[in-house]
N, C-alpha and C. Protein backbone atom coordinates (compact mmCIF):
# COMPACT_ATOMS: atom_id res chain seq x y z
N UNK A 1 45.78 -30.72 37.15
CA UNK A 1 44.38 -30.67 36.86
C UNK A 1 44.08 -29.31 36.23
N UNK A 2 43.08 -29.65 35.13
CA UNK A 2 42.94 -28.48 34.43
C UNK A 2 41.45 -28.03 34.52
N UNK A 3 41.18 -26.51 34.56
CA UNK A 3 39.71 -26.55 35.11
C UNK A 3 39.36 -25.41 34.13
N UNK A 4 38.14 -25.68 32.80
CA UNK A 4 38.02 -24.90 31.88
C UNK A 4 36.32 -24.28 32.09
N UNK A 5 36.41 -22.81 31.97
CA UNK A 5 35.43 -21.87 32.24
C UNK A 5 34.59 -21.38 31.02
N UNK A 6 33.95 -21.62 30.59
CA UNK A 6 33.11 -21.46 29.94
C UNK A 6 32.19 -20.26 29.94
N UNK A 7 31.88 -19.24 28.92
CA UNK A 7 30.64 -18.08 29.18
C UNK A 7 29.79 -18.31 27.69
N UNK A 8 28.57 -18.42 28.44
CA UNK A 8 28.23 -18.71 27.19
C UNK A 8 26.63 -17.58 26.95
N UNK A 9 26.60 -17.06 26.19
CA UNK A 9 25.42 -16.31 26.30
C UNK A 9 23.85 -16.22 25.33
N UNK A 10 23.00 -16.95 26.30
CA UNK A 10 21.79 -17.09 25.41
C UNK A 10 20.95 -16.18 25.29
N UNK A 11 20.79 -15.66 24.14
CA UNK A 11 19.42 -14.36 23.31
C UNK A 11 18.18 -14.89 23.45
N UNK A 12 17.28 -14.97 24.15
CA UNK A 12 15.82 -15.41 23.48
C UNK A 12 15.25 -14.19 23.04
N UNK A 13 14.07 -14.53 22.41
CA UNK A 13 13.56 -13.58 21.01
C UNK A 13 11.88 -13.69 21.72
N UNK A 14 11.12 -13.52 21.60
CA UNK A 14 9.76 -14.08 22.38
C UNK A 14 9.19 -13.30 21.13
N UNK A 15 8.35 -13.55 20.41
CA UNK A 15 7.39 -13.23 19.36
C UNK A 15 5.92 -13.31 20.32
N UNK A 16 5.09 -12.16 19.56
CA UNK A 16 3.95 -12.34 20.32
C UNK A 16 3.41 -13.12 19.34
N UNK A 17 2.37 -13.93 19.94
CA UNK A 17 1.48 -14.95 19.61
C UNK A 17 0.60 -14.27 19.26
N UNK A 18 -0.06 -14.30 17.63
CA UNK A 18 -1.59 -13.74 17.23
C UNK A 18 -2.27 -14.69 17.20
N UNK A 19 -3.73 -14.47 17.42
CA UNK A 19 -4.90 -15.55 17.27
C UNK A 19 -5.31 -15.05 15.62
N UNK A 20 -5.19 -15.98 15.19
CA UNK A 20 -5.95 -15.71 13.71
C UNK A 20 -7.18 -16.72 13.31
N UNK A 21 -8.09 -16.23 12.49
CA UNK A 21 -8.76 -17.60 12.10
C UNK A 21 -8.75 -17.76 11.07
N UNK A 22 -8.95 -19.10 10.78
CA UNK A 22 -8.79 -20.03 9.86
C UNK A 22 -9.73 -20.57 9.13
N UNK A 23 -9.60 -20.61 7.84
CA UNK A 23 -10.65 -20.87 6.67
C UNK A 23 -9.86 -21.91 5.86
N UNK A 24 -10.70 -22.91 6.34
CA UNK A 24 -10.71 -24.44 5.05
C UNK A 24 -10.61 -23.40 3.63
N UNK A 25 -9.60 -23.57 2.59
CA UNK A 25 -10.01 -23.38 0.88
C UNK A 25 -10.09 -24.52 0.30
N UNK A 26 -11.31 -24.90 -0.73
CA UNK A 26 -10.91 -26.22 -1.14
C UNK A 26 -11.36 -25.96 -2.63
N UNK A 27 -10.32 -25.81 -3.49
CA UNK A 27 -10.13 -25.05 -5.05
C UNK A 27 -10.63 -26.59 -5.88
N UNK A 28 -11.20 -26.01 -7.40
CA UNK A 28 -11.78 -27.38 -8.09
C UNK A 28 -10.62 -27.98 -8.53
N UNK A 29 -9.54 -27.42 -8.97
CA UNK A 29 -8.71 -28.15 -9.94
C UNK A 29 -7.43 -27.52 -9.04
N UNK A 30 -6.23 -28.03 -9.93
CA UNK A 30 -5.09 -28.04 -9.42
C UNK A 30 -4.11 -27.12 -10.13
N UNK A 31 -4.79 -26.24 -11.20
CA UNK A 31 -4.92 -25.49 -11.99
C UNK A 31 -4.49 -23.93 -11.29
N UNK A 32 -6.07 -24.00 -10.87
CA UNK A 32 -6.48 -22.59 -10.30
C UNK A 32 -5.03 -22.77 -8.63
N UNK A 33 -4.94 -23.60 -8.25
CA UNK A 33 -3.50 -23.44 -7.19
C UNK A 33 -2.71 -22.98 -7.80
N UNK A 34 -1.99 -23.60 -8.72
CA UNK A 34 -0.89 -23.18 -9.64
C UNK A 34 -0.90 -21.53 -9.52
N UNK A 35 -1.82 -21.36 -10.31
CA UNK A 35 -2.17 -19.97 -10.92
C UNK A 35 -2.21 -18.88 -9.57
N UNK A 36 -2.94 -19.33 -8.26
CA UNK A 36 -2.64 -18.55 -6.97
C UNK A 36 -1.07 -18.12 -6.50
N UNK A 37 -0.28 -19.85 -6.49
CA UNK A 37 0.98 -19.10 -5.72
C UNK A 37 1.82 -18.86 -7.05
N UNK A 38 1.69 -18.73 -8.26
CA UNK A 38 2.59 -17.90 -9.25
C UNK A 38 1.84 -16.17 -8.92
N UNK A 39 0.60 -15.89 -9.18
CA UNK A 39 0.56 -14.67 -8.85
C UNK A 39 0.83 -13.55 -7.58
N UNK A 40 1.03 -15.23 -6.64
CA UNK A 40 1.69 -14.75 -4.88
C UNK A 40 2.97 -14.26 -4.90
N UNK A 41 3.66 -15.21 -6.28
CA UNK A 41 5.04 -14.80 -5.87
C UNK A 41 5.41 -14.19 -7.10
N UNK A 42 4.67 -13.34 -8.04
CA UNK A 42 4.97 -12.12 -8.48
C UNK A 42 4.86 -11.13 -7.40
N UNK A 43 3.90 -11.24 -6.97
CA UNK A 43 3.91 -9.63 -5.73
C UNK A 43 4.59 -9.83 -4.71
N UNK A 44 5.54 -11.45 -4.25
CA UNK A 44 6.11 -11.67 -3.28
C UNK A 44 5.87 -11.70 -2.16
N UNK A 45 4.32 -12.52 -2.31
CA UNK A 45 3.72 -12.35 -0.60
C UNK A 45 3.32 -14.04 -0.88
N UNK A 46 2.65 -14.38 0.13
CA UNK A 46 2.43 -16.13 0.22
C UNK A 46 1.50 -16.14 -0.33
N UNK A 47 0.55 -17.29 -0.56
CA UNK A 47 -0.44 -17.53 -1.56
C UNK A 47 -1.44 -17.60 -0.47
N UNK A 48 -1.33 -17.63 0.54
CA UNK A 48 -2.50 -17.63 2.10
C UNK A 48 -2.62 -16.13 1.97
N UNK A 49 -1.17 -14.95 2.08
CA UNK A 49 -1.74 -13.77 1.81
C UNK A 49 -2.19 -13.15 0.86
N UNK A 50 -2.27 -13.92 -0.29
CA UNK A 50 -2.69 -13.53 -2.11
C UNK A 50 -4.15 -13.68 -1.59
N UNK A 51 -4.43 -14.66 -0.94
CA UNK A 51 -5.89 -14.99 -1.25
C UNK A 51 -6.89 -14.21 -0.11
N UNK A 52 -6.11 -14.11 1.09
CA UNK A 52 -7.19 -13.09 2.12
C UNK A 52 -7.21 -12.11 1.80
N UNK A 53 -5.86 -10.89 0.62
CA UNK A 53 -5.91 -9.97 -0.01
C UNK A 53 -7.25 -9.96 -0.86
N UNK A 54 -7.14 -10.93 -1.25
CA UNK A 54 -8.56 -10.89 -3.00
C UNK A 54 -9.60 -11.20 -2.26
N UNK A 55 -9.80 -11.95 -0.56
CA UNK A 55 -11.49 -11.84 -0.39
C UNK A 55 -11.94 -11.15 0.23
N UNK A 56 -10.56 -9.89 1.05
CA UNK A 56 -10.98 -8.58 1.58
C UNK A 56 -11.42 -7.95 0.66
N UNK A 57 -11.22 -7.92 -0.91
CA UNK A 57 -11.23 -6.63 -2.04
C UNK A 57 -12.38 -6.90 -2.13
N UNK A 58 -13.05 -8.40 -2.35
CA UNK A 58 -14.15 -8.78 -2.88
C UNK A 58 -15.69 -8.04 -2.13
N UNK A 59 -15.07 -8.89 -0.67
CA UNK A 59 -16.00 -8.24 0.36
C UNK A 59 -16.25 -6.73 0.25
N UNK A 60 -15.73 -5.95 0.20
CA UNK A 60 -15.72 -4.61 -0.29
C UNK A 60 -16.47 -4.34 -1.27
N UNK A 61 -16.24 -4.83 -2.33
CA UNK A 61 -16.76 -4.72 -3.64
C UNK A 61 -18.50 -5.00 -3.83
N UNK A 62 -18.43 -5.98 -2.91
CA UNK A 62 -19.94 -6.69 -2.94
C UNK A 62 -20.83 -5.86 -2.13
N UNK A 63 -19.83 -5.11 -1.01
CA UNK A 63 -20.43 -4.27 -0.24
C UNK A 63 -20.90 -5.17 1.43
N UNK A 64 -20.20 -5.89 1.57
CA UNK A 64 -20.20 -6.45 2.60
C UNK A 64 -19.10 -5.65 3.79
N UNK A 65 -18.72 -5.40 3.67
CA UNK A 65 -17.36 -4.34 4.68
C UNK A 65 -17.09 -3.14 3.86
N UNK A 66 -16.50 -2.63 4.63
CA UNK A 66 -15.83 -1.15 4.37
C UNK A 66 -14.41 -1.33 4.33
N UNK A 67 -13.38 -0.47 3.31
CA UNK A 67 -12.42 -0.58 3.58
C UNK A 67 -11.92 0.52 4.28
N UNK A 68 -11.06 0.16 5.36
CA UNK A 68 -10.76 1.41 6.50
C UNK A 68 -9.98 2.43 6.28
N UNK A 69 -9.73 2.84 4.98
CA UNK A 69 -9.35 3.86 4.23
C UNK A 69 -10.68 5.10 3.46
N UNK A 70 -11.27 4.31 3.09
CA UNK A 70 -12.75 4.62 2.38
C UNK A 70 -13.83 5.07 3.24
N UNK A 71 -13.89 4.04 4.49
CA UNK A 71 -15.00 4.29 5.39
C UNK A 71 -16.33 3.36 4.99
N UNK A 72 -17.04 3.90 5.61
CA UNK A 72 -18.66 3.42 5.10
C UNK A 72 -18.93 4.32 4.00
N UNK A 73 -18.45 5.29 3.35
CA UNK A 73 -18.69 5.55 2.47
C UNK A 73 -18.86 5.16 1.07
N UNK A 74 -18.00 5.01 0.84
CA UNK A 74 -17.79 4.06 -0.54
C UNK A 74 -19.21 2.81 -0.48
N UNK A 75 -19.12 1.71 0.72
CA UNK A 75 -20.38 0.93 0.37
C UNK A 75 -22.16 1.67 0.34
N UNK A 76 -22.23 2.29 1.33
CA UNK A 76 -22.86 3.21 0.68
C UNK A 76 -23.88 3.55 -0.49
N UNK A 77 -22.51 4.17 -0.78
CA UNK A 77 -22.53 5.24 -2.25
C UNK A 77 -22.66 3.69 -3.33
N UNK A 78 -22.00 2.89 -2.92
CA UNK A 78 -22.43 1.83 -3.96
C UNK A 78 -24.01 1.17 -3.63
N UNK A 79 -24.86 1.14 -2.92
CA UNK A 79 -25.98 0.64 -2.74
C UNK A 79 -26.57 1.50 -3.26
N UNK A 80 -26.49 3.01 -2.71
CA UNK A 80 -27.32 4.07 -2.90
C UNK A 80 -27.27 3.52 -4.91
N UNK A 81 -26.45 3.49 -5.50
CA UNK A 81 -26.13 3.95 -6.91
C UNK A 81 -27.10 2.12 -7.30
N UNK A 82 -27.21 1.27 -6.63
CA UNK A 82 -27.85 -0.37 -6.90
C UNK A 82 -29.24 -0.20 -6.81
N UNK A 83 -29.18 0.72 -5.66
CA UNK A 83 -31.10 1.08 -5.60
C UNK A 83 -31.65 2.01 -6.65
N UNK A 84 -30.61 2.88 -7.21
CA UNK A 84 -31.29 3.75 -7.91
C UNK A 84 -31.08 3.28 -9.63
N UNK A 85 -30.57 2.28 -10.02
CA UNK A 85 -30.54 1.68 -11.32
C UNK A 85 -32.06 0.51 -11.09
N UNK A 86 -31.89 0.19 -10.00
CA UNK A 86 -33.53 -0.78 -9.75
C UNK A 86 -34.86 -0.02 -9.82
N UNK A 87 -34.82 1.44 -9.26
CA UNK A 87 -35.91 1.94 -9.22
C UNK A 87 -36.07 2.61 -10.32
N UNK A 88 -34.73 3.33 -10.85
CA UNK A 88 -35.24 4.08 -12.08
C UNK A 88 -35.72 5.98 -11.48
N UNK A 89 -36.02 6.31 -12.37
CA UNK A 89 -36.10 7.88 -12.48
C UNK A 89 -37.54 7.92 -11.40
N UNK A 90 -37.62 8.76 -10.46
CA UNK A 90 -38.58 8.68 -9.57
C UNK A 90 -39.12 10.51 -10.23
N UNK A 91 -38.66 11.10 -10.49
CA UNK A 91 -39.62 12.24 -11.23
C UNK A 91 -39.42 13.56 -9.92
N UNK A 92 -38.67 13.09 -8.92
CA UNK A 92 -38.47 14.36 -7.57
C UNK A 92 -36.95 14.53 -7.49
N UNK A 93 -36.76 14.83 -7.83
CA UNK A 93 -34.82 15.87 -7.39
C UNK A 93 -34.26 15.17 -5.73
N UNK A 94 -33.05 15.27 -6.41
CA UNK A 94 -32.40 14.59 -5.30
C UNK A 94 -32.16 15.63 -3.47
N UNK A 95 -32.21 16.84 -4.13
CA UNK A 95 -32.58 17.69 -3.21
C UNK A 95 -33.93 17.96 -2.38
N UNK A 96 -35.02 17.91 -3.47
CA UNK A 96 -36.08 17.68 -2.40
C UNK A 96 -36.59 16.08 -1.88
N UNK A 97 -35.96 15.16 -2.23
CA UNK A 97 -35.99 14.02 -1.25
C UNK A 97 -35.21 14.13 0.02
N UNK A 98 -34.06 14.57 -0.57
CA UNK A 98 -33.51 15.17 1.10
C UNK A 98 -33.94 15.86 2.23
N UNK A 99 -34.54 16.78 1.41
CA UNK A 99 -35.42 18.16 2.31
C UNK A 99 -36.40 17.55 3.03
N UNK A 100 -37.40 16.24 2.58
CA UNK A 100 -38.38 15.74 2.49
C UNK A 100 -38.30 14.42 4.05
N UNK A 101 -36.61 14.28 3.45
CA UNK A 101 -36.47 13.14 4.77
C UNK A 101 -35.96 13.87 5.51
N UNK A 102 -35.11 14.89 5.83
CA UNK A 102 -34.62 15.77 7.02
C UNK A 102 -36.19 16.34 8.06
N UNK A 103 -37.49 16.41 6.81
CA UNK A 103 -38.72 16.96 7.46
C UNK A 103 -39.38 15.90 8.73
N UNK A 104 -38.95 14.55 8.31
CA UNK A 104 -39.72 13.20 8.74
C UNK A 104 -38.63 12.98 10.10
């Protein structure tokens, strides 16, 4: 009788679990897909990360978030610069409006 011993050794790996959320995209044509995961996989990232890339930039841009490099600054400085093409030349220096609201 022959009696065979065996060692056998199992690795598990445990990944942590992220909660992410999730956004339905629903594109007009089949076109504009194409055109997503070719420009995904020039930069070599997925076309899920091509596209949360371009609606973080956007959000930014529009002035809806800050990017956490920039700060609140940058949006800001972009409103400040939206209000002052709407209002136009107010005829008082940017210094004594300051002076004026530090008084209030």
């Amino acid at each position: 009788m022959t009696t065979w011993c065996y060692s056998v050794t199992i690795t598990v790996e445990v990944m942590a679990v992220t909660k992410k959320a999730r956004l339905g995209l629903y594109l007009e044509d089949e076109r504009i897909r194409r055109q997503i995961k070719v420009a995904a996989a020039k930069r070599g990232i997925s076309s899920t990360a091509y596209c949360a890339q371009a609606i973080k930039e956007r959000l930014v841009r529009d002035g809806e978030t800050a990017d956490k490099a920039d700060g609140n600054k940058k949006v800001l400085l972009g409103r400040m610069d939206s209000l002052r093409r709407r209002i136009g030349h107010v005829g008082v220096s940017a210094a004594e409006l300051i002076k004026e609201g530090r008084r209030r």
